[in-house]
Protein backbone atom coordinates (compact mmCIF):
# COMPACT_ATOMS: atom_id res chain seq x y z
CA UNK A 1 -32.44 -211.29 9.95
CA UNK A 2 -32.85 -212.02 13.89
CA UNK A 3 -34.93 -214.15 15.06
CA UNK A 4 -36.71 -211.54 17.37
CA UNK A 5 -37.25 -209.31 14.20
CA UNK A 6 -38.91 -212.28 12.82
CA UNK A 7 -40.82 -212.60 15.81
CA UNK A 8 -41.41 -209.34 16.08
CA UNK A 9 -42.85 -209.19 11.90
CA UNK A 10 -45.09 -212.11 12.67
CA UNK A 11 -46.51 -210.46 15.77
CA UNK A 12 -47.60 -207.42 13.44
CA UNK A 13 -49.61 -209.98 10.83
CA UNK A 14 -50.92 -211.61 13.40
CA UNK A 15 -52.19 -208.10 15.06
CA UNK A 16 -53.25 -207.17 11.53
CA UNK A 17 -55.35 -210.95 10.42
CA UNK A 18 -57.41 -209.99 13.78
CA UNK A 19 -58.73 -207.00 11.77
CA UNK A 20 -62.05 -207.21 9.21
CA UNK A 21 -60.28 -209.37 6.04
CA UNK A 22 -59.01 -207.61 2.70
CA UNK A 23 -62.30 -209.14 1.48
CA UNK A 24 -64.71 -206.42 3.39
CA UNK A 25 -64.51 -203.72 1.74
CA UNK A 26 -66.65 -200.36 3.04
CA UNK A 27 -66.25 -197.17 0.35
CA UNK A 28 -64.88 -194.83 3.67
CA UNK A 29 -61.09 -193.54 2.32
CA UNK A 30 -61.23 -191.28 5.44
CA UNK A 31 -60.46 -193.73 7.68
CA UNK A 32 -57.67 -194.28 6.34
CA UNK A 33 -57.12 -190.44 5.55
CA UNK A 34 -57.30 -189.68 9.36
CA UNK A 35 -54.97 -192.00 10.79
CA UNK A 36 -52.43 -190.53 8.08
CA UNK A 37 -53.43 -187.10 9.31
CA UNK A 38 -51.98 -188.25 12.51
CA UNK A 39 -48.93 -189.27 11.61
CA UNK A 40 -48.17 -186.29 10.10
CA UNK A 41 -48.83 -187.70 6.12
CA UNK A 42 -46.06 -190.02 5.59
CA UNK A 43 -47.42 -190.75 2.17
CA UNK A 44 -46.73 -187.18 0.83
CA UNK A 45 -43.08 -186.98 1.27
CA UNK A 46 -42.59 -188.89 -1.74
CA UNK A 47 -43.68 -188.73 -5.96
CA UNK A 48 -46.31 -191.92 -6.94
CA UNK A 49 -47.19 -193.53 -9.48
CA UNK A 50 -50.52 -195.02 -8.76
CA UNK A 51 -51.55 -198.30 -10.99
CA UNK A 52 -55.01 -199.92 -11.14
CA UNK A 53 -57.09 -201.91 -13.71
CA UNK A 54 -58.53 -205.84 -13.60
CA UNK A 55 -55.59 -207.63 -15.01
CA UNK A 56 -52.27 -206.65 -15.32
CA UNK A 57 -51.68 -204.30 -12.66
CA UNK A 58 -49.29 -206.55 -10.27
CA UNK A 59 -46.95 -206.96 -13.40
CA UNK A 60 -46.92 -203.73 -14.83
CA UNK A 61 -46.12 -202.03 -11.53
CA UNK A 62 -43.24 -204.61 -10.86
CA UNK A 63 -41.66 -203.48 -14.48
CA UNK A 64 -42.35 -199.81 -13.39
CA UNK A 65 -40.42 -200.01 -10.26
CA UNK A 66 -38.05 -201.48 -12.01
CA UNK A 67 -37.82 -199.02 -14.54
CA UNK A 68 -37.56 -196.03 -11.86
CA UNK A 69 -35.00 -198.13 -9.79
CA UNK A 70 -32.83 -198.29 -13.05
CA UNK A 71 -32.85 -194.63 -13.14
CA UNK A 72 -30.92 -194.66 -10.03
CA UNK A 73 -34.01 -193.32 -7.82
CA UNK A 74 -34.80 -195.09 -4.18
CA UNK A 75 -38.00 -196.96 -5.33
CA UNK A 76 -40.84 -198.78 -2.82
CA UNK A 77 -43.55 -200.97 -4.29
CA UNK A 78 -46.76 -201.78 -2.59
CA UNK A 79 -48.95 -204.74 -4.56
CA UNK A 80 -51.18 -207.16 -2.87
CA UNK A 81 -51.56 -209.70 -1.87
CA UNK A 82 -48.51 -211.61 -1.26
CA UNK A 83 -47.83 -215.06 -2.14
CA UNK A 84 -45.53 -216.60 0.83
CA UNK A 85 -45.12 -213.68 3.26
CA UNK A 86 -46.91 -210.08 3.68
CA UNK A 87 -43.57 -208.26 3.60
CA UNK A 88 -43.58 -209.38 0.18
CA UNK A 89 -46.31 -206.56 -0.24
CA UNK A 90 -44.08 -203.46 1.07
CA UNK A 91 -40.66 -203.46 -0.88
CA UNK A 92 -37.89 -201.00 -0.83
CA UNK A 93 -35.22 -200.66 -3.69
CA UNK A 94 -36.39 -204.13 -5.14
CA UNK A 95 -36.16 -206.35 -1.51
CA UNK A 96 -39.14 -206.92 0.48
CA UNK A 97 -38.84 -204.68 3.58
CA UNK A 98 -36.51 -206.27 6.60
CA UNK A 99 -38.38 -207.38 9.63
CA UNK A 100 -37.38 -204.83 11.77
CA UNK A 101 -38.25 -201.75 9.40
CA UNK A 102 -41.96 -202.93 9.43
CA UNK A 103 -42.29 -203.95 13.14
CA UNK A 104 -40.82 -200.70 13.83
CA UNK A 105 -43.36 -198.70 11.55
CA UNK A 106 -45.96 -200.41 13.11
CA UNK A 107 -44.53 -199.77 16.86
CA UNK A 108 -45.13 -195.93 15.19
CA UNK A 109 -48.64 -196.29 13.99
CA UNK A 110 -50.07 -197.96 16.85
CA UNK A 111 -50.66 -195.46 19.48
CA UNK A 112 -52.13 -193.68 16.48
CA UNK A 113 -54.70 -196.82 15.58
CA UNK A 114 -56.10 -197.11 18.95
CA UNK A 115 -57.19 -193.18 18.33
CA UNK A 116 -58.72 -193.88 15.72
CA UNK A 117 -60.70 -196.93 16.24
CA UNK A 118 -61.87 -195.16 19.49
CA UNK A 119 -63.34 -191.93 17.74
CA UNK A 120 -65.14 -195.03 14.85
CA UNK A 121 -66.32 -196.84 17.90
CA UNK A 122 -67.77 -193.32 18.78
CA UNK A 123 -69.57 -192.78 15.21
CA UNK A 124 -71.08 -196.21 15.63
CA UNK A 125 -67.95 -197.47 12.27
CA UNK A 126 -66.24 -200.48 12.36
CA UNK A 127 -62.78 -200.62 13.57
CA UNK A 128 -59.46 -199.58 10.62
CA UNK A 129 -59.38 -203.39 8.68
CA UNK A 130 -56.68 -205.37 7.60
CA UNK A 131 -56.12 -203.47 4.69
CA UNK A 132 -56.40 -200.00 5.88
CA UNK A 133 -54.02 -200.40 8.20
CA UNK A 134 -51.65 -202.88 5.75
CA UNK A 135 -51.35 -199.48 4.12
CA UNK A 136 -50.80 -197.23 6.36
CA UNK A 137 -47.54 -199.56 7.34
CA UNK A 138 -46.61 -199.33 4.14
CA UNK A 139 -46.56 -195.30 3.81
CA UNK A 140 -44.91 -195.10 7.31
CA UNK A 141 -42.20 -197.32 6.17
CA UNK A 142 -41.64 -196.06 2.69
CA UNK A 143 -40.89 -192.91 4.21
CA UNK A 144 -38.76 -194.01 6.85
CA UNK A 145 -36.70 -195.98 4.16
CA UNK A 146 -36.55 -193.14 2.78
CA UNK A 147 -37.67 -193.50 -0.64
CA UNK A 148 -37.76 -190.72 -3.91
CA UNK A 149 -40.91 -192.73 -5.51
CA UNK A 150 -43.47 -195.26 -4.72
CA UNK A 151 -45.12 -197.67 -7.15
CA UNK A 152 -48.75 -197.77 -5.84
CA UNK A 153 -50.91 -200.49 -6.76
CA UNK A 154 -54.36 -199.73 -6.17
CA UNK A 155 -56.19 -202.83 -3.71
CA UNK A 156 -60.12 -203.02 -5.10
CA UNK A 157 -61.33 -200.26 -7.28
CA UNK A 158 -60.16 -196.99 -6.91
CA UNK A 159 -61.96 -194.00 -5.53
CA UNK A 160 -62.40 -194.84 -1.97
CA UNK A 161 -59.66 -197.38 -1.95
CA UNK A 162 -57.16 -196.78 1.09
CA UNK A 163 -53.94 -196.38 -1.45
CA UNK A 164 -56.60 -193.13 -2.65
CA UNK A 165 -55.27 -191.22 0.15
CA UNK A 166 -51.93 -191.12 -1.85
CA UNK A 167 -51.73 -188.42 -4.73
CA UNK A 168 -50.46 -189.65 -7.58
CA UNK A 169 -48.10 -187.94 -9.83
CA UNK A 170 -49.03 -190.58 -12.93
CA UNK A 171 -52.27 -192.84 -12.52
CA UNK A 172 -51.53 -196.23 -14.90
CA UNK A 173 -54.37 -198.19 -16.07
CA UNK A 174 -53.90 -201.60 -16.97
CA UNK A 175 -56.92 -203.08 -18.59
CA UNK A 176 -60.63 -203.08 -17.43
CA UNK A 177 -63.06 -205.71 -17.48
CA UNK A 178 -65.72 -206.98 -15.24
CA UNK A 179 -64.57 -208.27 -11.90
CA UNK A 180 -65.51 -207.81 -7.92
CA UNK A 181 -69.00 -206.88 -9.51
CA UNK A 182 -70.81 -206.81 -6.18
CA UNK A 183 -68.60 -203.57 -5.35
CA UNK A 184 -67.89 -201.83 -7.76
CA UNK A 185 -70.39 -202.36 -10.74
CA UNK A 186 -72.03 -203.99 -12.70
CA UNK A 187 -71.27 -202.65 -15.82
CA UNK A 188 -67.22 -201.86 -17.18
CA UNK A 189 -68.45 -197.82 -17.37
CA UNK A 190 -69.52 -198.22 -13.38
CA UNK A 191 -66.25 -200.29 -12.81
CA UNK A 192 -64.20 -197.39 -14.55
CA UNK A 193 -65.74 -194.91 -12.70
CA UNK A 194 -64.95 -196.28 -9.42
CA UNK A 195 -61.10 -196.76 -10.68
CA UNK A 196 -60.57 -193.38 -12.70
CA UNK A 197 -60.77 -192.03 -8.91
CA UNK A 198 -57.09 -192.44 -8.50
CA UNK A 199 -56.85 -189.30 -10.90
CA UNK A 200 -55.88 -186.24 -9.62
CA UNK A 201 -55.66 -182.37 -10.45
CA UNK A 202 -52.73 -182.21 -12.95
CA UNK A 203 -51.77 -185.87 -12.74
CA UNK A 204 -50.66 -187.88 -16.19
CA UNK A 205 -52.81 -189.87 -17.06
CA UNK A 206 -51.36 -193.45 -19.26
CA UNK A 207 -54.14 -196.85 -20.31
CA UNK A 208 -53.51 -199.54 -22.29
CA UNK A 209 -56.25 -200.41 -24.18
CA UNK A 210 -59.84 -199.91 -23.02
CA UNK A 211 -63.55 -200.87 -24.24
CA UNK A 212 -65.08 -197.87 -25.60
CA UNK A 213 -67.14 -197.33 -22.55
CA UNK A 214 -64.09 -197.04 -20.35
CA UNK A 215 -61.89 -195.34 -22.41
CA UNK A 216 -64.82 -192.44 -22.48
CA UNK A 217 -64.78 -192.64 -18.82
CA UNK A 218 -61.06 -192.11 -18.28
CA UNK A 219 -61.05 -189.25 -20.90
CA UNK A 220 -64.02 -187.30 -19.27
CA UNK A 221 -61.84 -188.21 -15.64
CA UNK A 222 -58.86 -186.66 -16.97
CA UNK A 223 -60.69 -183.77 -18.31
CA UNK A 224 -62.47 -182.70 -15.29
CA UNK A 225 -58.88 -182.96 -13.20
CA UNK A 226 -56.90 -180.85 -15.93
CA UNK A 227 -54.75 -184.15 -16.31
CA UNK A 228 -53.14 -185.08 -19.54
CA UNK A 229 -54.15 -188.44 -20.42
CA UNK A 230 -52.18 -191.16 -22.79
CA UNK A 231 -54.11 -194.55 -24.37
CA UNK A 232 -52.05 -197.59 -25.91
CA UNK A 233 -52.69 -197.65 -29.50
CA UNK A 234 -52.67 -193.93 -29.99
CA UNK A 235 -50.06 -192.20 -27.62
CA UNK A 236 -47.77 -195.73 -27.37
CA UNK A 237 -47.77 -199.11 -28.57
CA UNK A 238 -46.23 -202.54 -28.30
CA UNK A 239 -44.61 -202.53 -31.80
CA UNK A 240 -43.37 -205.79 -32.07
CA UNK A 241 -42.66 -208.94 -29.90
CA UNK A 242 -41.26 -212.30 -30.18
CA UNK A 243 -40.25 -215.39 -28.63
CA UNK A 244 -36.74 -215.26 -26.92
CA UNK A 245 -34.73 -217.60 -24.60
CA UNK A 246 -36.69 -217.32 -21.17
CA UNK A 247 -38.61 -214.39 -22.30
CA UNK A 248 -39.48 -212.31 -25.27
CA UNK A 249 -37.74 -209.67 -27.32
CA UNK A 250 -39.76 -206.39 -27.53
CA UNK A 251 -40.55 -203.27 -30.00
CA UNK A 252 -42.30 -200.47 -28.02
CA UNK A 253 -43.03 -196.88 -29.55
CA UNK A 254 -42.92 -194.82 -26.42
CA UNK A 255 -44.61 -191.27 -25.97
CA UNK A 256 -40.86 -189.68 -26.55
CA UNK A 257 -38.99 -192.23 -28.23
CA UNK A 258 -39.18 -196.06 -30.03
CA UNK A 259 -37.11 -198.84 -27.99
CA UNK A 260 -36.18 -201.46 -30.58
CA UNK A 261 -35.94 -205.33 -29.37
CA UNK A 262 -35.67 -204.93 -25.90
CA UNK A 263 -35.26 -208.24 -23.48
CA UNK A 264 -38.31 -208.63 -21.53
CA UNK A 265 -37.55 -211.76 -19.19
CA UNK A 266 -41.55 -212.92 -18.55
CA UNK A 267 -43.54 -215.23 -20.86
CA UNK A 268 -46.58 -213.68 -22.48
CA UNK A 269 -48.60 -211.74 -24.93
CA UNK A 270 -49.80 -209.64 -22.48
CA UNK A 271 -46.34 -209.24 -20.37
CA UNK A 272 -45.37 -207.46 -23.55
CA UNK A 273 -48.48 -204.70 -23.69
CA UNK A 274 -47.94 -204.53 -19.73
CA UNK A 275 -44.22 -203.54 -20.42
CA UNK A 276 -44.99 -200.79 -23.23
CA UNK A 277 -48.06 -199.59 -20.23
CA UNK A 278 -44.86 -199.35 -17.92
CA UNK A 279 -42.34 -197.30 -20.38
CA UNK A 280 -45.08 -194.76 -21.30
CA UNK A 281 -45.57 -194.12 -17.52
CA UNK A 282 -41.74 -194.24 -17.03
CA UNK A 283 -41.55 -191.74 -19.67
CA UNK A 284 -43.99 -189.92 -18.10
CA UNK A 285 -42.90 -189.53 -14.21
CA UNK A 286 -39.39 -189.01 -14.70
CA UNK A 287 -39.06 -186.69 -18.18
CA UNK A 288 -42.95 -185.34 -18.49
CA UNK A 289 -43.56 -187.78 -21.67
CA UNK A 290 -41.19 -186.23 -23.71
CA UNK A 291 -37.91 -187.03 -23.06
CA UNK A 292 -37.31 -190.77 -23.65
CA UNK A 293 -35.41 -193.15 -21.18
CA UNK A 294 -31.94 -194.03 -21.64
CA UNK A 295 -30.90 -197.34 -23.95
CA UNK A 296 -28.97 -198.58 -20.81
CA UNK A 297 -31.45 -197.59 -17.63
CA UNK A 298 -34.54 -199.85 -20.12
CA UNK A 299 -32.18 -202.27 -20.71
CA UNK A 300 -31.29 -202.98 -17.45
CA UNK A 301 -34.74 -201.95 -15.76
CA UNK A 302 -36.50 -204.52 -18.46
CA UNK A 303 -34.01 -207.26 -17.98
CA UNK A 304 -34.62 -207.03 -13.59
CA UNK A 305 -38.38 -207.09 -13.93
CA UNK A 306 -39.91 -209.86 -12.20
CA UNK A 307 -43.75 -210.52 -11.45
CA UNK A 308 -43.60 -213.96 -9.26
CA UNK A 309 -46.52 -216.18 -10.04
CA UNK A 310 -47.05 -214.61 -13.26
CA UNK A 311 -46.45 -217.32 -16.13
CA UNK A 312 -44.01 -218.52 -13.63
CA UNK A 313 -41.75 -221.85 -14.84
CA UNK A 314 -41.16 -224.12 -11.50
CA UNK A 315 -40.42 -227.45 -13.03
CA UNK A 316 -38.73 -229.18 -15.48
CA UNK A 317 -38.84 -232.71 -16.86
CA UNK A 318 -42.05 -231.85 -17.29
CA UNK A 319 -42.50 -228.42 -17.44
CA UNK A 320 -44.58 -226.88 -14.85
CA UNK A 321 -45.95 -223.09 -14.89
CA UNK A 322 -47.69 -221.39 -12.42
CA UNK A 323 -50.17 -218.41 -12.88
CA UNK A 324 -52.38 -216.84 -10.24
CA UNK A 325 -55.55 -216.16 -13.04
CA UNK A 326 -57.91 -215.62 -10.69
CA UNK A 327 -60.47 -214.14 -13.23
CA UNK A 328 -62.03 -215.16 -16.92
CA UNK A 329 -59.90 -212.03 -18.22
CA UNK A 330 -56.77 -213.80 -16.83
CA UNK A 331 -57.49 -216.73 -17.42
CA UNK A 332 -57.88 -215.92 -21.31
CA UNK A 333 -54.67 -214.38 -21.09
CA UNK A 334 -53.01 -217.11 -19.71
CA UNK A 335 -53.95 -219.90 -22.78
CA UNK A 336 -53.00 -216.80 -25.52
CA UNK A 337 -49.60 -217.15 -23.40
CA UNK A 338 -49.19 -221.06 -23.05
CA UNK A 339 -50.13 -221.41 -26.92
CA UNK A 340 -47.45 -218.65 -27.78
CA UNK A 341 -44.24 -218.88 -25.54
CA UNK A 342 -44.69 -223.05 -25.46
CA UNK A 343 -44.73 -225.97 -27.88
CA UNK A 344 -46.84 -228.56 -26.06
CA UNK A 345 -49.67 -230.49 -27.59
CA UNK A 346 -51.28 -230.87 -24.11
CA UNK A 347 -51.42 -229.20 -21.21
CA UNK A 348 -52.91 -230.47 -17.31
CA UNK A 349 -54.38 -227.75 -15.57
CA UNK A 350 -53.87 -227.97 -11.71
CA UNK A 351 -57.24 -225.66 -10.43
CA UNK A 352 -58.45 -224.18 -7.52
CA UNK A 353 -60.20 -221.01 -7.23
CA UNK A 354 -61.42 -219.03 -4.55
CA UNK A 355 -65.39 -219.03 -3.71
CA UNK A 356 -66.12 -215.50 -4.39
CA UNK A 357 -64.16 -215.66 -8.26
CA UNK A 358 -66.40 -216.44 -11.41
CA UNK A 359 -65.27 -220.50 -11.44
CA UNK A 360 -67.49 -221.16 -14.33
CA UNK A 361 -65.58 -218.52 -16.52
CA UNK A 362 -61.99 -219.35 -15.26
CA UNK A 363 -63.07 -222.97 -16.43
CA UNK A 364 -64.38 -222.03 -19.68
CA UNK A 365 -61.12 -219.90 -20.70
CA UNK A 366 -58.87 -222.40 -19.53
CA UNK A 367 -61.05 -225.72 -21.74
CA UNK A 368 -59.54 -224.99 -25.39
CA UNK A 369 -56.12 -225.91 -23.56
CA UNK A 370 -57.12 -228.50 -20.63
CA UNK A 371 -56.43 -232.27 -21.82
CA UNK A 372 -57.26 -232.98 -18.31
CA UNK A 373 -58.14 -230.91 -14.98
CA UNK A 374 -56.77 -231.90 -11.50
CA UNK A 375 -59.11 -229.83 -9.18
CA UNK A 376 -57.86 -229.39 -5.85
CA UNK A 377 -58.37 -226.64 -3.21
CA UNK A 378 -56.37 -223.34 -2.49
CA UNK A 379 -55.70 -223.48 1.59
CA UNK A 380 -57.84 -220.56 1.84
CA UNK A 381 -61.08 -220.60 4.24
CA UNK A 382 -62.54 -218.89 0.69
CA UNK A 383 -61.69 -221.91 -1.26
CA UNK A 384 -64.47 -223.29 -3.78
CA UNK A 385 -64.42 -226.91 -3.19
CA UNK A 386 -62.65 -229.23 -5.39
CA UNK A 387 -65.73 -231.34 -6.60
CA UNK A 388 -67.81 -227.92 -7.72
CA UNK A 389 -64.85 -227.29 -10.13
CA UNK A 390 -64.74 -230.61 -10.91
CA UNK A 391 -68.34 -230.44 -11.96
CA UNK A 392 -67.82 -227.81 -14.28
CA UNK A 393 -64.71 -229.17 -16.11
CA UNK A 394 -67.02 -232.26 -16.47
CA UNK A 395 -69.62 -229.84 -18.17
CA UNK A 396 -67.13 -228.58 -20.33
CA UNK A 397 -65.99 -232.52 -21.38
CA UNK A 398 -63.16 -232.44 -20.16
CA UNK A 399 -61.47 -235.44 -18.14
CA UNK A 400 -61.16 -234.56 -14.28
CA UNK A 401 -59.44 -236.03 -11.40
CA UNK A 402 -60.40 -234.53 -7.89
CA UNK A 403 -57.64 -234.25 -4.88
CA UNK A 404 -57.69 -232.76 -1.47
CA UNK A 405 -54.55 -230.92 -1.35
CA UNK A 406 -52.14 -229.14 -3.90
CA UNK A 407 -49.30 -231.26 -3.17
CA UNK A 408 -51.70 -234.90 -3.94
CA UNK A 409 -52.82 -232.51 -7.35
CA UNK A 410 -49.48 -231.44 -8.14
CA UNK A 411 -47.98 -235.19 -7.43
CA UNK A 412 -50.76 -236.27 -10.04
CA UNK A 413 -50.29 -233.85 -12.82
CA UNK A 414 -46.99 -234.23 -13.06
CA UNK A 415 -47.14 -237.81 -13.52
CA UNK A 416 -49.67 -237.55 -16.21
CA UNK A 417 -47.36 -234.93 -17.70
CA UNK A 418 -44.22 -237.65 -17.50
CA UNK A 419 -45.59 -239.86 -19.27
CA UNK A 420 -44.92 -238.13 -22.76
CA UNK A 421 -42.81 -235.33 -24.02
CA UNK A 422 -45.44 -233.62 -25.68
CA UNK A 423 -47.13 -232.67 -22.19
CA UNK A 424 -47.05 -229.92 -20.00
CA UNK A 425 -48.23 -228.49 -16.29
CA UNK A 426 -50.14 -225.58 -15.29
CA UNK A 427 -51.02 -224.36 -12.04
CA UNK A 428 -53.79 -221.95 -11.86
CA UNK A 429 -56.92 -220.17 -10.40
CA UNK A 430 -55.72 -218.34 -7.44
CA UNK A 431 -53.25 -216.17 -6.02
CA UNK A 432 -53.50 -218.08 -3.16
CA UNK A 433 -53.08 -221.85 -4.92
CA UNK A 434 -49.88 -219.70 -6.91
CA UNK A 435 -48.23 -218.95 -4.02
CA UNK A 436 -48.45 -222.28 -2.67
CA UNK A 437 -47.24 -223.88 -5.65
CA UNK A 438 -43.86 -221.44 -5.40
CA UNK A 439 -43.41 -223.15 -1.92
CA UNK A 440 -44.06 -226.63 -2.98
CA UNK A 441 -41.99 -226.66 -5.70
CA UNK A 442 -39.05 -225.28 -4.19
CA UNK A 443 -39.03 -227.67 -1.48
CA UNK A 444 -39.97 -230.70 -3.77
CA UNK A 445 -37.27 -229.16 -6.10
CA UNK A 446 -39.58 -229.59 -9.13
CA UNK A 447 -36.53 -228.18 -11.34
CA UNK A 448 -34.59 -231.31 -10.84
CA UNK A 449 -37.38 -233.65 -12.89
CA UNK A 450 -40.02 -236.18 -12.30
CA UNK A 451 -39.24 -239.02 -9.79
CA UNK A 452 -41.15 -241.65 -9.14
């Protein structure tokens, strides 16, 4: 990597932060649709699988690219948002794209953007966003990789998302709950509806598990596109899972075959039902859900799955783990996973959370584990402040200690955590605050132990 590709990279963020934020979102998929038009619909010379839901999506489309990469198939993943650097978001064959492949797709959208934002200026519309563009990049360089199959995970919602302008071959659900309420609904059956709009004439359809209101949703989706459609439970299931060294060991009955103790290298109840969402949708892109995948290609697409800042360890002597749980629903999954892949008697929770999250339900899930709450701040203009969450862990009785920065929080907990065995770290509330913590602790070297 040059330094002028570098330069070059940073020079298209940069063009892309001046932009409306991922945050506004406007339901208008066709401005997005055009600008693709133009370029000649990059995003159709390759199959998709298209993933959404409210937890669980990030991870499960990180195991199915690495299940369609094992097959020996030219993969690209697109997942947002990143946690150190946005070409973290566009990857080809498992490696975030180079510098120069995504200034150069961008050197071939631009002409194409200032076309665009002309004929919105026109129709009185707000100019492409960050977002809309973001994924436009990505389909321009995907296909300039070249790739055979993109992993597509949806951004907010579904319907008039800009990924929607992709068709996908299999539409994944990972589960639904309520989240980004202002948008997309205010109930889970308005939520789903918004979502099941990634599903397309003939598409397969897979879910893991869904409230009755959602699955009847999906099903009535499905039914009005001709797709087939596949739930967790009935069509697939996680059989059987259980602690293993860095990871778990997995049972999955598949929709064309059952894969008996597989090595799943990620921490977590829920890793496991996120892995037996990505086999069924394996099983369905590349043999039509009935031929089942090779005892080889799932062992070695299972064992190269990664989902950074997922139930992530980053230090040692004491243990530290970092999750983004950015939500109540994550946030619940996170203490099922801390209670089942760790033997600590206490754990301190490092939080900060992002303004526009549900704080007071992040804080609740997280209490049955919290011996004691370091609030700090994600470096995020978003960023709740440190004393409101410190407020309500105080509500909740629990002891709290407020700090400016993640590195003064971090420095904190793990000295609390030193001072007995029996005690443990966790880093939490934001994918922002995650991604931080992955930078901190590398350079700290958090690995190598407590010092004083």
């Amino acid at each position: 990597m040059s330094d002028k590709d570098r330069r070059r990279a940073d020079a298209v963020y940069e063009a892309l932060l001046q932009r409306q934020g991922e945050r506004w979102v406007q339901p208008r998929v066709e401005r997005t649709r055009r600008v693709l038009e133009l370029l000649d619909d990059p995003q159709k010379t390759y199959r998709v699988v298209h993933v959404t839901g409210t937890n669980g999506k990030t991870s499960t489309s990180r195991i199915i690219e690495s299940l369609v990469r094992a097959h020996g198939l030219r993969t690209g993943l697109f997942t947002s948002p990143h946690l150190e650097r946005f070409t973290e978001r566009i990857v080809v064959d498992g490696e975030p794209i180079s510098d120069a492949a995504v200034a150069d797709a961008w050197d071939e959208i631009e002409p194409f953007v200032g076309i665009v934002d002309a004929e919105l200026e026109a129709g009185g519309d707000a100019p492409l966003t960050f977002f809309e563009l973001l994924t436009v990049l990505a389909f321009v360089a995907f296909a300039d990789a070249p790739i055979d199959v993109l992993v597509l995970e949806v951004g907010m919602g579904g319907s008039w998302d800009s990924t929607n302008t992709a068709d996908g071959d299999v539409a994944v659900f990972a589960p639904v709950a309520l989240d980004h309420a202002d948008r997309l609904g205010e109930t889970v059956a308005e939520i789903a509806a918004v979502k099941a709009g990634i599903i397309k004439d003939g598409a397969a359809v897979v879910s893991a598990r869904q409230d009755a209101a959602v699955e009847a949703v999906l099903r009535e989706t499905a039914a009005a596109h001709g797709a087939s459609i596949a739930f967790e439970g009935e069509a697939f299931a996680l059989v059987e899972q259980r602690l293993a060294v860095g990871g778990q060991q997995i049972t999955v009955r598949g929709l064309a075959g059952t894969y008996e103790e597989e090595y799943l290298p990620m921490y977590g109840e829920h890793q496991g039902f996120n892995a037996a969402l990505a086999i069924a949708a394996v099983e369905s892109l590349v043999g039509g859900g009935s031929q089942p995948i090779a005892g080889d290609v799932l062992a070695d697409g299972l064992g190269a799955a990664t989902s950074p800042g997922r139930l992530q360890l980053v230090g040692a002597n004491p243990t530290v783990v970092v999750d983004a749980a950015h939500n109540p629903h994550g946030a619940q999954a996170l203490v099922t996973a801390l209670r089942g892949s760790f033997d600590f008697d206490e754990w301190g929770v490092v939080l900060g959370i992002l303004s526009d999250k549900d704080a007071g339900g992040i804080v609740s899930a997280l209490a049955p584990i919290a011996a004691h709450v370091f609030a700090t701040v994600p470096d995020s203009d978003r960023a709740d402040s440190a004393d409101a969450l410190a407020d309500l862990a105080e509500a909740r009785g629990l002891p709290v200690t407020v700090h400016d920065a993640l590195a003064e929080a971090a420095d904190a907990a793990r000295a609390w955590a030193a001072a007995s065995d029996r005690r443990a770290v966790v880093i939490a509330g934001s994918v922002v605050l995650a991604g931080e913590a992955l930078v901190l602790s590398a350079a700290d070297e958090w690995k190598g132990g407590w010092r004083e």
